[in-house]
Protein backbone atom coordinates (compact mmCIF):
# COMPACT_ATOMS: atom_id res chain seq x y z
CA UNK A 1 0.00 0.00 0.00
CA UNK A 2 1.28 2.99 -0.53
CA UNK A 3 -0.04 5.45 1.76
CA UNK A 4 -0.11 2.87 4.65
CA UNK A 5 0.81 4.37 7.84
CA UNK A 6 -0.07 7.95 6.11
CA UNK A 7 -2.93 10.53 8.15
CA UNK A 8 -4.80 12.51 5.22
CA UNK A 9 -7.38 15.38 5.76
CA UNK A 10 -9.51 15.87 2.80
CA UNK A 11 -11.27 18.88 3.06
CA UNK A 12 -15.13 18.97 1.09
CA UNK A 13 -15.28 14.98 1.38
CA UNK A 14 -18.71 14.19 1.63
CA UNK A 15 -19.04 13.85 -1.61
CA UNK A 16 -17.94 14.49 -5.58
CA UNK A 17 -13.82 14.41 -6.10
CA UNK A 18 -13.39 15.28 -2.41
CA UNK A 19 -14.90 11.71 -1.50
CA UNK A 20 -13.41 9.86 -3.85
CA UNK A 21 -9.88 10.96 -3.01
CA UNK A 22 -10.61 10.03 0.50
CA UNK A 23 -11.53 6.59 -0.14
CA UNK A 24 -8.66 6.62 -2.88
CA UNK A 25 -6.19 7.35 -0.02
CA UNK A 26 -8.12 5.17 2.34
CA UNK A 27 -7.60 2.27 -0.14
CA UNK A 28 -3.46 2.50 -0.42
CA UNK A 29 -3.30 2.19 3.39
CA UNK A 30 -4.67 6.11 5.03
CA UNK A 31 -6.43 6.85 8.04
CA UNK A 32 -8.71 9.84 6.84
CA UNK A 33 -10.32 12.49 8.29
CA UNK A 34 -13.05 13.77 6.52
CA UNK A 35 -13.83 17.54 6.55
CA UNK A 36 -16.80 19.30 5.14
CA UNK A 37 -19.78 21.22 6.33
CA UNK A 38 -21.98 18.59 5.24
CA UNK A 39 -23.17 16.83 8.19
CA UNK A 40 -26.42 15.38 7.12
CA UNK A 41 -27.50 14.15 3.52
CA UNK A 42 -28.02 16.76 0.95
CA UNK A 43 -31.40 16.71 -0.64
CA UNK A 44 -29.80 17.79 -4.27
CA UNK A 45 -26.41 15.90 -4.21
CA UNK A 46 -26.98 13.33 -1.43
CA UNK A 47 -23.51 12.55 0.54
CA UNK A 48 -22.00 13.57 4.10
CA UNK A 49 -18.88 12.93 5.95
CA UNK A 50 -20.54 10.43 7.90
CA UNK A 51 -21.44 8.42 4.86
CA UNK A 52 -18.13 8.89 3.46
CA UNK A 53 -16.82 7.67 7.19
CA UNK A 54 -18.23 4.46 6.84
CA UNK A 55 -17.34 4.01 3.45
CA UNK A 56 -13.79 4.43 4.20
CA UNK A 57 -14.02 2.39 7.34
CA UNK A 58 -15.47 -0.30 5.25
CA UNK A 59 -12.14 -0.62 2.87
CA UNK A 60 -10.96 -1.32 6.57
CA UNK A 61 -9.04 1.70 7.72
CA UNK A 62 -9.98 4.41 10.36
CA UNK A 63 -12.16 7.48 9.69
CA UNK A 64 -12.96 10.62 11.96
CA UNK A 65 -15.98 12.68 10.23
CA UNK A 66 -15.69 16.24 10.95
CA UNK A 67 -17.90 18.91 10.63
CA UNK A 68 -15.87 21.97 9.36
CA UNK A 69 -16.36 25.43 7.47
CA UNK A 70 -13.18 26.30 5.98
CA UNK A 71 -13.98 29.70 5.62
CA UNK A 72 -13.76 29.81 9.82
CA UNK A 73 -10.28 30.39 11.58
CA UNK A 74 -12.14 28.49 15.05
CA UNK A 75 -13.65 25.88 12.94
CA UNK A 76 -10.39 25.05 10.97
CA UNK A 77 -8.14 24.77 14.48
CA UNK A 78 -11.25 22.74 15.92
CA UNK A 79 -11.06 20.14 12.99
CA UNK A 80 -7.35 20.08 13.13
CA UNK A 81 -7.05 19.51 16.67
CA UNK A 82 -8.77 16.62 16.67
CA UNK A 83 -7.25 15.03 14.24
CA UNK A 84 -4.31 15.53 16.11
CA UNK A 85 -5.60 14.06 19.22
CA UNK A 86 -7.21 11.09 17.16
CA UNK A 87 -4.48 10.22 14.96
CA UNK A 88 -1.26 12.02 16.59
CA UNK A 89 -0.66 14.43 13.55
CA UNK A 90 -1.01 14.49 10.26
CA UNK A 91 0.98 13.31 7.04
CA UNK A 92 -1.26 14.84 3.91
CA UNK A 93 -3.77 17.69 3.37
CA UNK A 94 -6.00 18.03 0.26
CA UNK A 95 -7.93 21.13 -0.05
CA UNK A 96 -10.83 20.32 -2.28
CA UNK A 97 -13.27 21.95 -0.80
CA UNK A 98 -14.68 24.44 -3.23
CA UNK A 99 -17.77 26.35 -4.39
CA UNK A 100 -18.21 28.79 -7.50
CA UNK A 101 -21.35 31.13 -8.35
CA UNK A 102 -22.29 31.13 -11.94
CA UNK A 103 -23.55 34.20 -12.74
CA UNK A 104 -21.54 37.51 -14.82
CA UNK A 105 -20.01 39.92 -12.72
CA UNK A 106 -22.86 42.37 -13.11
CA UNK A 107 -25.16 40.24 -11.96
CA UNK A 108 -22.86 38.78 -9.16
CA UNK A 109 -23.69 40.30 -5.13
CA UNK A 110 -20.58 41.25 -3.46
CA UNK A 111 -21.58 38.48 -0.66
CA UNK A 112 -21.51 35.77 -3.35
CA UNK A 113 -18.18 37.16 -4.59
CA UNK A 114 -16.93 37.03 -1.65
CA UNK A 115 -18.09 33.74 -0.72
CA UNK A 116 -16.23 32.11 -3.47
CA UNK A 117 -13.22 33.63 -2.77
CA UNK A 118 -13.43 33.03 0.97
CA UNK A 119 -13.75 29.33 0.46
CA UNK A 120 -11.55 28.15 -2.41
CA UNK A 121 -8.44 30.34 -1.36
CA UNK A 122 -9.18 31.72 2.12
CA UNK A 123 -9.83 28.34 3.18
CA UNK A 124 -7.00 26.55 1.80
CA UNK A 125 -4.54 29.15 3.63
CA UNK A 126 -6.47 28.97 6.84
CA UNK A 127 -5.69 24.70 6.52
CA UNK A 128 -2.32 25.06 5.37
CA UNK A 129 -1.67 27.47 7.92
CA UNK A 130 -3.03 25.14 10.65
CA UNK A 131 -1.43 21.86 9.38
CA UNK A 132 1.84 22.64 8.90
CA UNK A 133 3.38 22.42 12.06
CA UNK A 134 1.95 19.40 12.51
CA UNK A 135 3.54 18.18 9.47
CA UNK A 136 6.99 19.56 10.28
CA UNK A 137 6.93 17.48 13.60
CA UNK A 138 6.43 14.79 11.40
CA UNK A 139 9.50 15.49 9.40
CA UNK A 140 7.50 16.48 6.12
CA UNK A 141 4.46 16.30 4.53
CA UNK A 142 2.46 16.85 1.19
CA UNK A 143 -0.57 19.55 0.54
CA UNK A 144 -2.32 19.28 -2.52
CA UNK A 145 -4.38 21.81 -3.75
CA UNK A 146 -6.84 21.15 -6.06
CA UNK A 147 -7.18 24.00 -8.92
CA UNK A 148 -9.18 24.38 -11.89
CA UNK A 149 -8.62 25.17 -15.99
CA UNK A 150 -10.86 27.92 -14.77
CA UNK A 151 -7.73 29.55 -13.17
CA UNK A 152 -6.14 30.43 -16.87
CA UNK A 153 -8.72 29.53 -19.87
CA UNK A 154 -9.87 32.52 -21.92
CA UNK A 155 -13.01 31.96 -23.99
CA UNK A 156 -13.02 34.40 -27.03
CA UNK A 157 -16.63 34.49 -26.90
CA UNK A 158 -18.34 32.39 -24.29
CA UNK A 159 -18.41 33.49 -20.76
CA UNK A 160 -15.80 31.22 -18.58
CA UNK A 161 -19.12 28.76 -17.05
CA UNK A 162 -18.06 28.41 -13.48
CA UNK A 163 -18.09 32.47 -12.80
CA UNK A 164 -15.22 34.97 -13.06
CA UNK A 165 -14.81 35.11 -8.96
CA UNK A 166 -13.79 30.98 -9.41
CA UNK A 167 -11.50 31.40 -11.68
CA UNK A 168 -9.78 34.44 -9.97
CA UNK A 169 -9.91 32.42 -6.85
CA UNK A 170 -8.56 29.39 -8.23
CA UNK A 171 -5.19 31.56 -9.69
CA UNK A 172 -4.86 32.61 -6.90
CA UNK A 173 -4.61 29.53 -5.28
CA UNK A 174 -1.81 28.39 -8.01
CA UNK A 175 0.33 31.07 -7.00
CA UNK A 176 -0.26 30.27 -3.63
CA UNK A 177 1.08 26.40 -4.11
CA UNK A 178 4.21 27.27 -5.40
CA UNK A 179 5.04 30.58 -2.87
CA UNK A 180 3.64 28.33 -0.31
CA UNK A 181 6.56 25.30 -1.79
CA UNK A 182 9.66 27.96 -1.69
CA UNK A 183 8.64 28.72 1.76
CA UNK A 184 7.89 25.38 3.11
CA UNK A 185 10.90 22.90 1.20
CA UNK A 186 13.10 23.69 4.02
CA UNK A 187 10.56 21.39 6.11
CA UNK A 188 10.64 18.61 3.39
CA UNK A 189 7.16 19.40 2.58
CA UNK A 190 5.81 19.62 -0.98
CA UNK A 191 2.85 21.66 -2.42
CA UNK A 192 1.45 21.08 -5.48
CA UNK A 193 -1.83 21.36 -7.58
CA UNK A 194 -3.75 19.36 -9.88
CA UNK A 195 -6.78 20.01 -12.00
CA UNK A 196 -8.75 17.83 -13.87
CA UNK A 197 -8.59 18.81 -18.04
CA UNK A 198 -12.14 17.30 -18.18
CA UNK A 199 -15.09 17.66 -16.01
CA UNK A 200 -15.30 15.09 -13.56
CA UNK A 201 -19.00 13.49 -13.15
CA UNK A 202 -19.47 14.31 -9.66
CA UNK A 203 -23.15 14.59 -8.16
CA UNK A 204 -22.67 18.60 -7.77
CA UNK A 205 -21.37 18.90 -11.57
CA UNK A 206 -24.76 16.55 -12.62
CA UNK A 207 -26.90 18.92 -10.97
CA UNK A 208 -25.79 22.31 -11.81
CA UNK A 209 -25.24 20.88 -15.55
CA UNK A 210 -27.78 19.13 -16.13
CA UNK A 211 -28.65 19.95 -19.19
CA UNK A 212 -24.76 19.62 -20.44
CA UNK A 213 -23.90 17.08 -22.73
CA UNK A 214 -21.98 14.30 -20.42
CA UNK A 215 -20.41 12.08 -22.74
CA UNK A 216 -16.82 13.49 -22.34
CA UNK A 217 -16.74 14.51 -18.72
CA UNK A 218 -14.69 11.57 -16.80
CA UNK A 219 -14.21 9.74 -14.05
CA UNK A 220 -12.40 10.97 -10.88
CA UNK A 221 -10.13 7.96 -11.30
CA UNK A 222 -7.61 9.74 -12.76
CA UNK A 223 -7.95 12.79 -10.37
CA UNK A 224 -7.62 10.31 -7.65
CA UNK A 225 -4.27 8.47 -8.73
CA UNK A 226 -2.57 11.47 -8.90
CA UNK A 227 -3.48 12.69 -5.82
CA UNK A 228 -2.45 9.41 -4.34
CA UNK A 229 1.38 9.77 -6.49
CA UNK A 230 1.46 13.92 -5.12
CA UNK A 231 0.24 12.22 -1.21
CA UNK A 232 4.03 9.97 -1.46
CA UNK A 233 5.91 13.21 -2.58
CA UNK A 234 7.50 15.52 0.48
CA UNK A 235 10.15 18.51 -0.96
CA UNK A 236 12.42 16.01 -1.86
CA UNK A 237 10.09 14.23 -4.49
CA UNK A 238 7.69 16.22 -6.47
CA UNK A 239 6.97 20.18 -5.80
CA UNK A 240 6.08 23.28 -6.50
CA UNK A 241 3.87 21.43 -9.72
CA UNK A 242 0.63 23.00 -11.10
CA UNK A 243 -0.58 20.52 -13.59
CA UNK A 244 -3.54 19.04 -14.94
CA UNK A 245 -4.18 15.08 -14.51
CA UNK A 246 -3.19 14.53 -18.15
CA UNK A 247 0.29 16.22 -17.36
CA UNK A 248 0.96 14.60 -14.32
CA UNK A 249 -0.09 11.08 -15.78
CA UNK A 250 1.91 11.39 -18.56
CA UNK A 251 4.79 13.12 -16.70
CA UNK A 252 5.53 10.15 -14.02
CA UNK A 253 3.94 7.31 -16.06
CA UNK A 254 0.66 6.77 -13.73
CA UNK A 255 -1.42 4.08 -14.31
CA UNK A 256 -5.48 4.69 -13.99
């Protein structure tokens, strides 16, 4: 296995990629904790971390459900903490969590703006900055981001479909990865970030594109085993990477 041994916190893991890198990791061998704000089954996209618990403790390895709002300094340390006094520290972070507002920027509300910045970049810092010294009593570690084509596509004449405010958030999260890896290789921890090239059929993407024609979207599969090859990676391994899946498959020869 390769992750056996290995503590992971997946942040936005009751269901969609978030989930399925959690039971991804959970499969090669990780204890998980999984981290969202979905405590009870969503009407629309179904999924919570305690579903997602007992999935993971079904492949046989431990799993400590967490109510969290990554947008919330208190509610980040709370989460964190007890992983540490579950599991003794942690090895891996993956901040998935995410939401985007699809709507032009005229018609966008300052609160909703906000909102998506708050949670796919403000939250990522506020678990980074949390996890890491956990990490470097570990003797290293690996954060994955997860990022978006959003982050640098330019559409000539269609407006970029997850909102401007997602993909400014999620460039700023790419420059945050690799600032993030110059500061933190001294600690032999990497930082890197993948994005998928194709949609990835998740319950949220069904529902807000329903009407979108689904036969070239893909399986997380491929998200997954490269999150599993970036979890083995600490700063001496790979870091400082923003890549799609098809890069980093192609790139270290990963099999799906």
């Amino acid at each position: 296995m390769k992750l056996k041994g290995k503590v992971a916190i997946v942040t936005g893991a009751s269901r969609g990629l978030g989930k399925a890198i959690a039971l991804g990791f959970a499969r090669e061998g990780a204890d998980v904790v999984i981290a969202a704000r979905s405590d009870v089954e969503n009407p629309k996209f179904g999924g919570s971390i305690f579903k997602t618990a007992e999935e993971v403790k079904a492949i046989g390895q431990k799993a400590l459900p967490v109510q969290c709002d990554v947008t919330s300094e208190d509610s980040v340390n709370a989460m964190v903490q007890k992983a540490q006094q579950e599991f003794g520290g942690v090895d891996i972070l993956v901040n998935n969590a995410g939401v985007a507002f699809y709507a032009p920027v005229v018609e966008t509300p300052l609160k909703r703006w906000e909102m998506v910045i708050r949670v796919n970049i403000i939250g990522a810092f506020l678990c980074c900055k949390t996890v890491i010294p956990l990490m470097v009593k570990r003797g290293g570690g690996s954060i994955i981001n997860i990022s978006s084509l959003a982050a640098n596509d330019r559409h000539e004449d269609v407006p970029i479909p997850t909102g401007v405010a997602y993909g400014v958030a999620k460039a700023g999260l790419e420059r945050f990865t690799f600032g993030l890896a110059s500061e933190l290789g001294k600690d032999n921890i990497a930082v890197n970030a993948i994005k998928p090239v194709r949609v990835v059929n998740t319950e949220g993407m069904r529902f807000w594109m329903a009407d979108a024609d689904k036969s070239e979207w893909q399986s997380p599969d491929k998200m997954v085993a490269c999150a599993v090859f970036l979890a083995q990676q600490d700063a001496c391994g790979v870091t400082a990477t923003v890549a799609s899946d098809d890069e980093l498959v192609a790139w270290h020869g990963l099999i799906i």
